[in-house]
N, C-alpha and C. Protein backbone atom coordinates (compact mmCIF):
# COMPACT_ATOMS: atom_id res chain seq x y z
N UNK A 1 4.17 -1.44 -3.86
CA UNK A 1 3.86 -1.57 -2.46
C UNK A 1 5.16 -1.50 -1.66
N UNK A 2 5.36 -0.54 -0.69
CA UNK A 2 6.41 -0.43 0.34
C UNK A 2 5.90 -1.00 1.51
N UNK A 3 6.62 -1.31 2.28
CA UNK A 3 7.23 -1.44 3.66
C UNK A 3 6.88 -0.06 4.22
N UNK A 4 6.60 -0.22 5.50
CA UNK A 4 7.23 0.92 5.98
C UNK A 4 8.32 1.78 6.20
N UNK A 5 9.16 0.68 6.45
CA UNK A 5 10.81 1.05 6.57
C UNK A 5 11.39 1.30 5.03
N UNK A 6 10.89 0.30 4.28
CA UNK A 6 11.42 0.57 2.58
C UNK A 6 10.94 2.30 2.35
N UNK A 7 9.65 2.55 2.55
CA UNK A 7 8.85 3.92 2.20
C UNK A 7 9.74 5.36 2.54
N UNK A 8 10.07 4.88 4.28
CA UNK A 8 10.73 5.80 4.37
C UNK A 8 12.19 5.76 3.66
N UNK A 9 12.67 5.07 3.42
CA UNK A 9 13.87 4.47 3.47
C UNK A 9 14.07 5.59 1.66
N UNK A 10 12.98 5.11 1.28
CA UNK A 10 12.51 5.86 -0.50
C UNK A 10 12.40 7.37 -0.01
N UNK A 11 11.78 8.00 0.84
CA UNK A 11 11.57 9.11 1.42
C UNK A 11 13.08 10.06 1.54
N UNK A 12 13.67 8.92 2.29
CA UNK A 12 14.69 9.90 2.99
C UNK A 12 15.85 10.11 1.15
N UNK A 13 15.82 8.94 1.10
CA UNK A 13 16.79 8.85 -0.38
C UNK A 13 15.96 9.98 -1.36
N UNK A 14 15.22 9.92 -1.92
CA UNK A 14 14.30 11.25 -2.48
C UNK A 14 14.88 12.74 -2.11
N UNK A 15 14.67 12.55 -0.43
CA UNK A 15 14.50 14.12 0.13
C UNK A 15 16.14 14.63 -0.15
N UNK A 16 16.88 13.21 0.06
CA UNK A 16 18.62 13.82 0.26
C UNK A 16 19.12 14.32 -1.32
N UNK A 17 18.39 13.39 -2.15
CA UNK A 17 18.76 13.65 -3.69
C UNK A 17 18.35 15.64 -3.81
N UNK A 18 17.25 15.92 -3.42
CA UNK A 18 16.88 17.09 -3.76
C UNK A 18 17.58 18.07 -3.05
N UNK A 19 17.59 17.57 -1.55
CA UNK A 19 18.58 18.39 -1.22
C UNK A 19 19.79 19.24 -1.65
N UNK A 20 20.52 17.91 -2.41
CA UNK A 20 21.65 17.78 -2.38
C UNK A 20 21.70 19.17 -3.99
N UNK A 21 20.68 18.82 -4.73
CA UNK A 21 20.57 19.71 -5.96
C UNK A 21 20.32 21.24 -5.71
N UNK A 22 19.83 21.45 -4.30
CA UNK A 22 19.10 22.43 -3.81
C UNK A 22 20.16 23.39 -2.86
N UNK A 23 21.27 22.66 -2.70
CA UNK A 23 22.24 22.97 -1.22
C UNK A 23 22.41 24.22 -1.74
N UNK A 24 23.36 24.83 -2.68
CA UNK A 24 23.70 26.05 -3.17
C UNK A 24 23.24 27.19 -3.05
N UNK A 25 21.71 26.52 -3.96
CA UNK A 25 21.01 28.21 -4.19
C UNK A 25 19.63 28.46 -3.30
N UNK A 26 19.30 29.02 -3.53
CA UNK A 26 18.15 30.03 -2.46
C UNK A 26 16.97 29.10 -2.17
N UNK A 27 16.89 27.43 -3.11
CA UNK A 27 16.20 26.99 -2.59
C UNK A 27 16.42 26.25 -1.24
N UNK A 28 17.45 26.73 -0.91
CA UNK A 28 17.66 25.72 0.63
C UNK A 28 16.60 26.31 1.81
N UNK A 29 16.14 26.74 1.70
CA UNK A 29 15.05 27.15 2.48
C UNK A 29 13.61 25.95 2.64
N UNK A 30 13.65 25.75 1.21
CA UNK A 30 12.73 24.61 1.23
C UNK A 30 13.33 23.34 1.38
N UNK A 31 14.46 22.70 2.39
CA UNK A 31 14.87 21.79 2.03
C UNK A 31 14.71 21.71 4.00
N UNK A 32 13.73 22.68 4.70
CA UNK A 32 12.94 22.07 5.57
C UNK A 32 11.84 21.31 5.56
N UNK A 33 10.99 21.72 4.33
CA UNK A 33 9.63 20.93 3.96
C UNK A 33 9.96 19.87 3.09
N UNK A 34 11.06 19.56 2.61
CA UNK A 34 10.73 18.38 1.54
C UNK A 34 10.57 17.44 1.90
N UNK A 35 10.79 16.88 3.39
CA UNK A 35 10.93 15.47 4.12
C UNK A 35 8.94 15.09 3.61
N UNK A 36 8.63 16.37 4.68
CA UNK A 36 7.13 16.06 4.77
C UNK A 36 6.35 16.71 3.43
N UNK A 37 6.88 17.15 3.27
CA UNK A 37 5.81 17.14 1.61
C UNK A 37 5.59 15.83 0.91
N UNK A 38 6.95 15.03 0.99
CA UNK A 38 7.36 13.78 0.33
C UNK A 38 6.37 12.65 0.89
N UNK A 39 6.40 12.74 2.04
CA UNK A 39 5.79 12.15 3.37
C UNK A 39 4.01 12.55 2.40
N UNK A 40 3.54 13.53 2.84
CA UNK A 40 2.39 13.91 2.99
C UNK A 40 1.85 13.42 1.07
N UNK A 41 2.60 13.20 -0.15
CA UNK A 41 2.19 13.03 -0.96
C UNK A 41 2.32 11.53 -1.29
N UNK A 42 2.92 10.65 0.15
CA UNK A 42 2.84 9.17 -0.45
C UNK A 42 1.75 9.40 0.49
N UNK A 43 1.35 9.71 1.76
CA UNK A 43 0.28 9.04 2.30
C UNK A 43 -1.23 9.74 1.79
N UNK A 44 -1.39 10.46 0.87
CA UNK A 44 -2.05 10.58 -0.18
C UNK A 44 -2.54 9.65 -1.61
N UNK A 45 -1.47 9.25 -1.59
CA UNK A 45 -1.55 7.24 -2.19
C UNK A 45 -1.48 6.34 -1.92
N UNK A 46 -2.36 6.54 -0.46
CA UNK A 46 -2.63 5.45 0.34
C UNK A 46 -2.11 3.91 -0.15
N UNK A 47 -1.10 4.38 -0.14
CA UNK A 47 0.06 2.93 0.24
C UNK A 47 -0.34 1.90 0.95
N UNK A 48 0.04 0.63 0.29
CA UNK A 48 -0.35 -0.54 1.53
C UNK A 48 1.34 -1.28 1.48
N UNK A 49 1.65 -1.91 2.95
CA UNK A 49 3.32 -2.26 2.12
C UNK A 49 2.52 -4.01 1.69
N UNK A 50 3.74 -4.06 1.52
CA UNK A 50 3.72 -5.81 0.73
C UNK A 50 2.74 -7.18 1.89
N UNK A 51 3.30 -6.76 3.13
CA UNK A 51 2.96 -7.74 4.01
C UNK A 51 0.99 -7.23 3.62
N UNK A 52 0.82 -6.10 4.10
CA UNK A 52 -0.71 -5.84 4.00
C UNK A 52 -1.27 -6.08 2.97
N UNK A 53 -1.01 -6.26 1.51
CA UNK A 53 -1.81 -6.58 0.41
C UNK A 53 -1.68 -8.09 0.54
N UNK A 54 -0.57 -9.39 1.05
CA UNK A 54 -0.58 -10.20 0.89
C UNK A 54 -1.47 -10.63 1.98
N UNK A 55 -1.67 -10.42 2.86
CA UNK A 55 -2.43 -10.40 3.73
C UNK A 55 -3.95 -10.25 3.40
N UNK A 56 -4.35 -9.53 2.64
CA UNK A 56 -5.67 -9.35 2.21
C UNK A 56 -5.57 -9.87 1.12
N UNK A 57 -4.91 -10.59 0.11
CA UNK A 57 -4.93 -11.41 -0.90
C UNK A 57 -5.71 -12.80 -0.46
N UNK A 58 -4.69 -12.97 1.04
CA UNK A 58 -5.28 -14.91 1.28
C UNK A 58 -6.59 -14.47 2.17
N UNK A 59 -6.62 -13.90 2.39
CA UNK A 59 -7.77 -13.61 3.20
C UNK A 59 -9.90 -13.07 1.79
N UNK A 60 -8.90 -12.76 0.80
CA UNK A 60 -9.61 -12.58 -0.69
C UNK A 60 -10.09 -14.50 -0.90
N UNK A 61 -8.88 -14.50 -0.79
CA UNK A 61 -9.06 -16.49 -1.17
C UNK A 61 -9.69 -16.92 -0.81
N UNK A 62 -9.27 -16.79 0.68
CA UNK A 62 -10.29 -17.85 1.34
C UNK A 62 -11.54 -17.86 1.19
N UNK A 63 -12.05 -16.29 1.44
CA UNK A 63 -13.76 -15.78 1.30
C UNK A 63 -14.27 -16.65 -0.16
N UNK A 64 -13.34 -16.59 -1.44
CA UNK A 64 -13.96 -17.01 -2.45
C UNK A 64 -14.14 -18.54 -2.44
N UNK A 65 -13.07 -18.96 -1.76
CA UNK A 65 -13.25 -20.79 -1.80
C UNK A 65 -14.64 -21.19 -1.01
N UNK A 66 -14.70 -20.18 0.09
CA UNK A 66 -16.13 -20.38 1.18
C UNK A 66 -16.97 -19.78 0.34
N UNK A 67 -17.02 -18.94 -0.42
CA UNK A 67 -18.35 -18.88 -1.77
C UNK A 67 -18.54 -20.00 -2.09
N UNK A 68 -17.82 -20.54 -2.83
CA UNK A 68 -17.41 -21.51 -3.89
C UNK A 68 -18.29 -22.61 -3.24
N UNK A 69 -18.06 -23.21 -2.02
CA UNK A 69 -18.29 -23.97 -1.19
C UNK A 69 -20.03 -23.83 -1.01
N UNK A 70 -20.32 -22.90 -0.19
CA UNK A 70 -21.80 -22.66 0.48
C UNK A 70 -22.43 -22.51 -1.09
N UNK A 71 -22.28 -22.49 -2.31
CA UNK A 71 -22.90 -22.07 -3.61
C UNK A 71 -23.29 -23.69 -3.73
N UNK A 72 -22.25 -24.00 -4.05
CA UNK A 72 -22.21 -25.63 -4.06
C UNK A 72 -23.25 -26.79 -3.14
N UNK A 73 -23.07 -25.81 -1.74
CA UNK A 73 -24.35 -26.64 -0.67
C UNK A 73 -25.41 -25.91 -1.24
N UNK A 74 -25.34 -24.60 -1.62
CA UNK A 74 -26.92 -23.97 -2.10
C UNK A 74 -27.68 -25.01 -2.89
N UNK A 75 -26.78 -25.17 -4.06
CA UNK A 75 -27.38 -25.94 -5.15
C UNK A 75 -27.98 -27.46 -5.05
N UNK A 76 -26.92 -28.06 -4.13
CA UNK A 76 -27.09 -29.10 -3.92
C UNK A 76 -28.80 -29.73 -2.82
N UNK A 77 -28.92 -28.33 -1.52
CA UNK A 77 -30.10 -28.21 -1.13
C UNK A 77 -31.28 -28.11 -1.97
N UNK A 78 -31.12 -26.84 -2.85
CA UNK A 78 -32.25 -26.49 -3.89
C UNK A 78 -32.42 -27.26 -4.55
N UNK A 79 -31.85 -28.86 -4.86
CA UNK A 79 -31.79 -30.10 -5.78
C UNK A 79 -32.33 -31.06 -5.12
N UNK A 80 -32.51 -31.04 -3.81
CA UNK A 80 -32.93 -31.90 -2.87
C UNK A 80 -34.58 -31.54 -2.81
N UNK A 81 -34.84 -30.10 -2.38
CA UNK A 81 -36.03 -29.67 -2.59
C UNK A 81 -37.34 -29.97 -3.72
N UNK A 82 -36.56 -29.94 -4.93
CA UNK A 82 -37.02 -29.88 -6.21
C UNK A 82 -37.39 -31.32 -6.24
């Protein structure tokens, strides 16, 4: 999971590495598209950065403790009934 700023940050370091292999020969032509190819194949792996999965982690929690909870009043009603 990246950051946004980490992602690009991985992006730009990526694109300069290839560049840099690429400067010489005839592939420098493609060393206009590599930013966004790079680009276009992380947001294809729909990335979440760190803050957003932790974020939907406690927010995972909570929902299950409030299961946990209303299951508990379920049972306890349906025991009252009976």
């Amino acid at each position: 999971m990246f950051s946004q700023n980490k992602m690009q940050a991985k992006i730009d370091e990526i694109s300069n590495k290839i560049k840099e292999v690429v400067k010489e020969s005839p592939l420098d032509d493609l060393d206009k598209n590599i930013n966004a190819l790079l680009k276009g194949a992380f947001t294809k792996m729909e990335l979440v950065s760190r803050e957003e999965f932790d974020v939907q982690t406690e927010v995972l929690r909570n929902a299950r403790e409030k299961l946990a909870m209303l299951e508990k009043k379920l049972n306890e009603l349906e025991a009252k009934i009976k």
